[in-house]
Protein backbone atom coordinates (compact mmCIF):
# COMPACT_ATOMS: atom_id res chain seq x y z
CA UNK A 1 24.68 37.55 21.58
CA UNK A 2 21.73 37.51 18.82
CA UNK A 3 19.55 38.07 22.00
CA UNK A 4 21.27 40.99 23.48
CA UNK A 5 20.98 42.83 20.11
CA UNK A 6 17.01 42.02 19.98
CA UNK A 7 16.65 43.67 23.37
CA UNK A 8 18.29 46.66 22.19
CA UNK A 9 16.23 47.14 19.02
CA UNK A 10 13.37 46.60 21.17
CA UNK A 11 14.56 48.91 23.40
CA UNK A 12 15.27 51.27 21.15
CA UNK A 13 11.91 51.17 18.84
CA UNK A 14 10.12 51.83 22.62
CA UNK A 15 12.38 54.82 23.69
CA UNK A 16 11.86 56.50 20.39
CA UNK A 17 8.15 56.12 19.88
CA UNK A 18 7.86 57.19 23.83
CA UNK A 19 9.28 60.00 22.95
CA UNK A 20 7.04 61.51 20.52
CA UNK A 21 4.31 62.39 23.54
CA UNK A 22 6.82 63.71 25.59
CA UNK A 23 7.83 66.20 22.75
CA UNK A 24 4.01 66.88 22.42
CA UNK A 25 3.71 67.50 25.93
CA UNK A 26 6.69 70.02 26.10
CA UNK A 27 5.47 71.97 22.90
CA UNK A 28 1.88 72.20 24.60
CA UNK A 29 3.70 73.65 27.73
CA UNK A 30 5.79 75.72 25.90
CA UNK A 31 8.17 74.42 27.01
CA UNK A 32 11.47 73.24 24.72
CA UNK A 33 11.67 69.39 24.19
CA UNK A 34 14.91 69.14 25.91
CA UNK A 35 14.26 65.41 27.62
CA UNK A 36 12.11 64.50 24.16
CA UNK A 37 15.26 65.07 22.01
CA UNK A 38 17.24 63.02 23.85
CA UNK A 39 14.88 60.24 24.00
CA UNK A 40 14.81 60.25 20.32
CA UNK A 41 18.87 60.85 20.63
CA UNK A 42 18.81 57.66 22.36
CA UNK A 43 16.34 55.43 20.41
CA UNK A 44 17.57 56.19 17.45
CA UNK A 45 21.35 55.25 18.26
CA UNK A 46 19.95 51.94 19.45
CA UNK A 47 17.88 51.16 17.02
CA UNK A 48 20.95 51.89 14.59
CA UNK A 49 23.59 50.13 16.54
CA UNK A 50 21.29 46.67 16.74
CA UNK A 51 20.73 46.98 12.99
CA UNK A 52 24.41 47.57 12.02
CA UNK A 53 25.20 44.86 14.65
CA UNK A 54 23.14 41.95 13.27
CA UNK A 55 24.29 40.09 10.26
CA UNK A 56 21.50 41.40 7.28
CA UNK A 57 20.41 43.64 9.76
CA UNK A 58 16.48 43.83 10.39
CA UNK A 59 13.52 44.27 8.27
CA UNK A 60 10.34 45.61 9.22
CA UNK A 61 8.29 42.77 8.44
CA UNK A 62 10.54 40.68 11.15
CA UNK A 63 9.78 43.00 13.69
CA UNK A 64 6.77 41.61 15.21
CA UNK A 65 9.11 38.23 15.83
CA UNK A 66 11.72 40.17 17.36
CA UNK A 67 8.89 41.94 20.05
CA UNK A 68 7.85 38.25 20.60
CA UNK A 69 10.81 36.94 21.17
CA UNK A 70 12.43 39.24 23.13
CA UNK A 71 8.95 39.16 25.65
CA UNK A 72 9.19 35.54 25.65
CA UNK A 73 12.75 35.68 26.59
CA UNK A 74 13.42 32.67 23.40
């Protein structure tokens, strides 16, 4: 189950920094950053529901280990 929840943080850490250009984008269009919002919506919940899912949660100095080992697939 630990594994599940380290795809969804990493998931969720991707979705929300993705999201940043796409808001950029839309403001340089004029356009309002409809799609961008939810992206950050999104990646946000994730990134919350891994952390309050894992026992001690996750620190930011373990995050490198989590991208690794969620690419690996260990």
């Amino acid at each position: 189950m630990v594994e599940y929840i380290d795809l969804i943080m990493v998931l969720g850490v991707c979705v929300f920094a993705l999201a940043f250009p796409a808001m950029i984008g839309a403001f340089t269009r004029g356009a309002p950053p409809r799609t961008a919002m939810l992206a950050i919506f999104a990646g946000g919940v994730m990134m919350l529901y891994a952390n309050s899912s894992r026992p001690g949660g996750y620190s930011v100095a373990e995050m490198p280990q989590v991208f690794i080992r969620v690419i690996q697939g260990v």
